[in-house]
C-alpha atoms as a PDB file:
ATOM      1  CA  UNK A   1       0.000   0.000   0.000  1.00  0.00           C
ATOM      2  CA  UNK A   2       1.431   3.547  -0.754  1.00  0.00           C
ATOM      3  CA  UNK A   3       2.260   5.985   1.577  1.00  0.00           C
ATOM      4  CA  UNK A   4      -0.524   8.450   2.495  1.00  0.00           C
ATOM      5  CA  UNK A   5      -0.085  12.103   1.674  1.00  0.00           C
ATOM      6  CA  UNK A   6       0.512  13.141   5.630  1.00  0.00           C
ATOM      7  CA  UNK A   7       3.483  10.489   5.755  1.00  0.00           C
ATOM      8  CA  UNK A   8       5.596  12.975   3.201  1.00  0.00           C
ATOM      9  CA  UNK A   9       5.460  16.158   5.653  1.00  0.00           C
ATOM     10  CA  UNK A  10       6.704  16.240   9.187  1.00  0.00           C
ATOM     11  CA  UNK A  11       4.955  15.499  12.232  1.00  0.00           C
ATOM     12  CA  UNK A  12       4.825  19.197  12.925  1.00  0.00           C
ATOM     13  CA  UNK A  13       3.704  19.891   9.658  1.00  0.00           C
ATOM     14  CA  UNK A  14       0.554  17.593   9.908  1.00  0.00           C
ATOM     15  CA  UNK A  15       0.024  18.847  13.601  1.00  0.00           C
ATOM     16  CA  UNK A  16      -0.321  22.844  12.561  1.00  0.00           C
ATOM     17  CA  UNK A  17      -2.333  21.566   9.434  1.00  0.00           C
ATOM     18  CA  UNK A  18      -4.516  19.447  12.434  1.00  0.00           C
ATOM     19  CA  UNK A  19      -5.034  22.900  13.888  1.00  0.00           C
ATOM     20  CA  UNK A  20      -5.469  25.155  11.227  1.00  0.00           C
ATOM     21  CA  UNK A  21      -8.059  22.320   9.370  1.00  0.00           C
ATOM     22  CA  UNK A  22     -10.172  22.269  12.527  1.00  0.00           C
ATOM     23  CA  UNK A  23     -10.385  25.912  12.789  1.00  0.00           C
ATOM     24  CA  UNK A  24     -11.245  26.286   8.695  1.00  0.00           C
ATOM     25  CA  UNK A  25     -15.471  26.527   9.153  1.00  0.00           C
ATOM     26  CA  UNK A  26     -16.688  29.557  10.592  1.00  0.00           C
ATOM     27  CA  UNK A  27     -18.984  28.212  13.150  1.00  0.00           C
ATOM     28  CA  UNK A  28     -15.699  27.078  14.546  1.00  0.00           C
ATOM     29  CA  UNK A  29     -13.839  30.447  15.070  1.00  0.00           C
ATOM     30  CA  UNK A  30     -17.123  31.405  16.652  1.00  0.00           C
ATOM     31  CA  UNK A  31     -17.136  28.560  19.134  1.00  0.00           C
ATOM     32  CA  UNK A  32     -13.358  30.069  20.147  1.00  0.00           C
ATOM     33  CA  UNK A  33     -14.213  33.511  20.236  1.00  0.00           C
ATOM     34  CA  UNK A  34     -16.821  32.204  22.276  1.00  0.00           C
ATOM     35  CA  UNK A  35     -14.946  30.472  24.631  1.00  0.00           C
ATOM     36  CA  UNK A  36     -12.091  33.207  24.671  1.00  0.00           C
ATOM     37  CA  UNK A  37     -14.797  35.561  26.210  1.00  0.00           C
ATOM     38  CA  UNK A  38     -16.260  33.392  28.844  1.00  0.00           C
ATOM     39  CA  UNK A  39     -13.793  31.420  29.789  1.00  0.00           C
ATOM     40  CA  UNK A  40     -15.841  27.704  29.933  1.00  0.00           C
ATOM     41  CA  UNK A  41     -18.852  26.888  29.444  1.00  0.00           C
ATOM     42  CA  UNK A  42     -21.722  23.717  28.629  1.00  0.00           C
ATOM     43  CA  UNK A  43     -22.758  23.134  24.661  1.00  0.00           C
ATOM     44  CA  UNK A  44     -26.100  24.544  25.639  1.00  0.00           C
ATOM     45  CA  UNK A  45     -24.644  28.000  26.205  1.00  0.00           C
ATOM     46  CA  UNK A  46     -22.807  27.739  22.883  1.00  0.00           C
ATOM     47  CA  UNK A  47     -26.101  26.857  21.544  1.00  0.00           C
ATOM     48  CA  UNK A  48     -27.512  29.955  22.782  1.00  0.00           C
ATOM     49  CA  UNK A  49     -25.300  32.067  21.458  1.00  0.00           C
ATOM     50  CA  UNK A  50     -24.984  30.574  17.539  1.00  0.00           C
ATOM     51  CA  UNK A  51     -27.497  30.481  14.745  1.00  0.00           C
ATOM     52  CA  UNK A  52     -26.688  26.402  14.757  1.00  0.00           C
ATOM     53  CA  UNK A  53     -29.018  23.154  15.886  1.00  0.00           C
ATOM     54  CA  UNK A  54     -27.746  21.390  19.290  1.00  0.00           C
ATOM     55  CA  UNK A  55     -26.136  18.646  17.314  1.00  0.00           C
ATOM     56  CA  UNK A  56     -24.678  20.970  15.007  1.00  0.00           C
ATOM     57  CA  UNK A  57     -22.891  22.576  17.410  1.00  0.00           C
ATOM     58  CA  UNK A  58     -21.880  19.378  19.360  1.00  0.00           C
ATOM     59  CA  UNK A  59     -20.073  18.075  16.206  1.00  0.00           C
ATOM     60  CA  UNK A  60     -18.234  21.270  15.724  1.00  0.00           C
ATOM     61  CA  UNK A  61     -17.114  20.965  19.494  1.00  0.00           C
ATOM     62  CA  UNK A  62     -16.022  17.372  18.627  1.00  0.00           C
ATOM     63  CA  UNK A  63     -14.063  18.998  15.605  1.00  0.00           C
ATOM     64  CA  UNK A  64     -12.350  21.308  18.329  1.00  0.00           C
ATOM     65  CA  UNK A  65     -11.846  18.609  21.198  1.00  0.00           C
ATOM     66  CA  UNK A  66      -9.714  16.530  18.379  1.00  0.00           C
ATOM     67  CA  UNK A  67      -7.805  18.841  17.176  1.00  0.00           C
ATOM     68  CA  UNK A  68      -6.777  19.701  20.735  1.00  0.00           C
ATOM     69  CA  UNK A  69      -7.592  22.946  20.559  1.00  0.00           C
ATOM     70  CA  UNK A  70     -10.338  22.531  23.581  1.00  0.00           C
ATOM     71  CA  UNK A  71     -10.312  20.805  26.228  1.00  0.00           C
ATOM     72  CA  UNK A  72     -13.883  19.050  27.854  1.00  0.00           C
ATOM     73  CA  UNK A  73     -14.383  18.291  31.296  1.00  0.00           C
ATOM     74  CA  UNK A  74     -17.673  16.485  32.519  1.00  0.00           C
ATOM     75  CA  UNK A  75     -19.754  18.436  35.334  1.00  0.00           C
ATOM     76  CA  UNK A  76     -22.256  16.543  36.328  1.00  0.00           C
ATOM     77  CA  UNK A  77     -24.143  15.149  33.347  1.00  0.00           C
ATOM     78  CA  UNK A  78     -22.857  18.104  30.756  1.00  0.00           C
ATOM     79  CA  UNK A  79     -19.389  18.686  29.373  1.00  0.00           C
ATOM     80  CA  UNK A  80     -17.728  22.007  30.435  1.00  0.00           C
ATOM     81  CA  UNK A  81     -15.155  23.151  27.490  1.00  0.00           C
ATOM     82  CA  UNK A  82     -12.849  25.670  27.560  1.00  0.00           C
ATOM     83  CA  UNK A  83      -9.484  26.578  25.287  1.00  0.00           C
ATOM     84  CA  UNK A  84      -6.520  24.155  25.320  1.00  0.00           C
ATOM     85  CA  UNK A  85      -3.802  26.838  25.487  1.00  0.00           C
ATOM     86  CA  UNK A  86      -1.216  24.171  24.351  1.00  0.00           C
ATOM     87  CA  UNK A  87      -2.534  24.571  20.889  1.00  0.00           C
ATOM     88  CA  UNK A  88      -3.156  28.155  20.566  1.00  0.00           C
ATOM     89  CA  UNK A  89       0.354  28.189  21.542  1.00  0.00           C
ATOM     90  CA  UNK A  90       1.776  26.271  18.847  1.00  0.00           C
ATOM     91  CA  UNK A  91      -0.568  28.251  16.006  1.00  0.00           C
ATOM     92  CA  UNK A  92       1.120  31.305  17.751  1.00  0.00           C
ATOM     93  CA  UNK A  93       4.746  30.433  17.695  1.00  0.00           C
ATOM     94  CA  UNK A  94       4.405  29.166  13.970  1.00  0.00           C
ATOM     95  CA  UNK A  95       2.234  32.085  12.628  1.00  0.00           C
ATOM     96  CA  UNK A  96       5.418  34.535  14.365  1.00  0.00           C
ATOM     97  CA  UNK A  97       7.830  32.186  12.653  1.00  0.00           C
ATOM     98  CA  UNK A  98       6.493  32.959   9.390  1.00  0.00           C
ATOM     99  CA  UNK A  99       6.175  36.570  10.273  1.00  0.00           C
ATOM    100  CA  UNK A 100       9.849  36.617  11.328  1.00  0.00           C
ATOM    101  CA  UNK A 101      11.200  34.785   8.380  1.00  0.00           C
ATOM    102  CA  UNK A 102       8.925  37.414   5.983  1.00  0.00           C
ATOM    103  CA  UNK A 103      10.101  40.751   8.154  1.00  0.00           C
ATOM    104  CA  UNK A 104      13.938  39.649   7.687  1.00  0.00           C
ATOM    105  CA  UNK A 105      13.554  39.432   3.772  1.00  0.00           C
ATOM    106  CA  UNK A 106      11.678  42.406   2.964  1.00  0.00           C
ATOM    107  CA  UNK A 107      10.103  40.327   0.443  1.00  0.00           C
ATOM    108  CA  UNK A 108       9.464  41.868  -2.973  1.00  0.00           C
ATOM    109  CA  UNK A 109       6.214  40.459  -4.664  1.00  0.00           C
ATOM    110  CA  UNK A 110       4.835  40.984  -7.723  1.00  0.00           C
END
C-alpha cells in the first residue's frame, strides 16, 4: 500500500495543518471567540449564542476537542469546554515564525 499524503510532511507539519483544518469553518472560530470571552462553558450555552441546531454545534465541538484545541471536562451530566492553550500556543509560535522569516527578507512580490 502507498504511503498516504501526511506520511511525506513532518509530524509538525501535519500537527499545525490538524489545527489550522479544525479551525477552517466559521462556526468554529465562533465557538473560540466564544470560549475566549467566557472562559468555559456547557454546549447549551454555545447553543444559545450561535445560529446552529444542538447537534450541530456538538459536532463542531467534537471537531475542536480533536484537534486539541479545547479541552472538555464532565460536570455533572454536561461537558464544560474551555481553550486548550497548548494549541493556541503552537498556532502562535508558527504564525510569528512565518512573520519573522517574511520581516527579515523584505520580500518583494509581484
Amino acid at each position: 500500500m502507498g504511503a498516504t499524503n501526511i506520511d511525506n510532511f513532518t509530524e509538525k507539519q501535519n500537527a499545525i495543518a490538524t489545527l489550522i483544518k479544525a479551525l477552517a469553518h466559521p462556526a468554529r472560530v465562533a465557538i473560540v471567540e466564544y470560549l475566549m470571552k467566557v472562559d468555559t462553558c456547557i454546549c447549551g450555552d454555545i447553543v444559545n449564542e450561535l445560529p446552529l441546531a444542538q447537534p450541530t454545534v456538538s459536532q463542531h465541538l467534537k471537531e475542536l476537542k480533536n484537534a486539541g484545541i479545547i479541552k472538555g471536562s464532565i460536570e455533572g451530566n454536561a461537558i464544560c469546554y474551555c481553550i486548550d492553550e497548548k494549541a493556541l500556543n503552537k498556532l502562535r509560535s508558527y504564525f510569528a515564525n512565518i512573520t519573522n522569516k517574511l520581516e527579515m527578507k523584505k520580500i518583494n512580490c509581484c
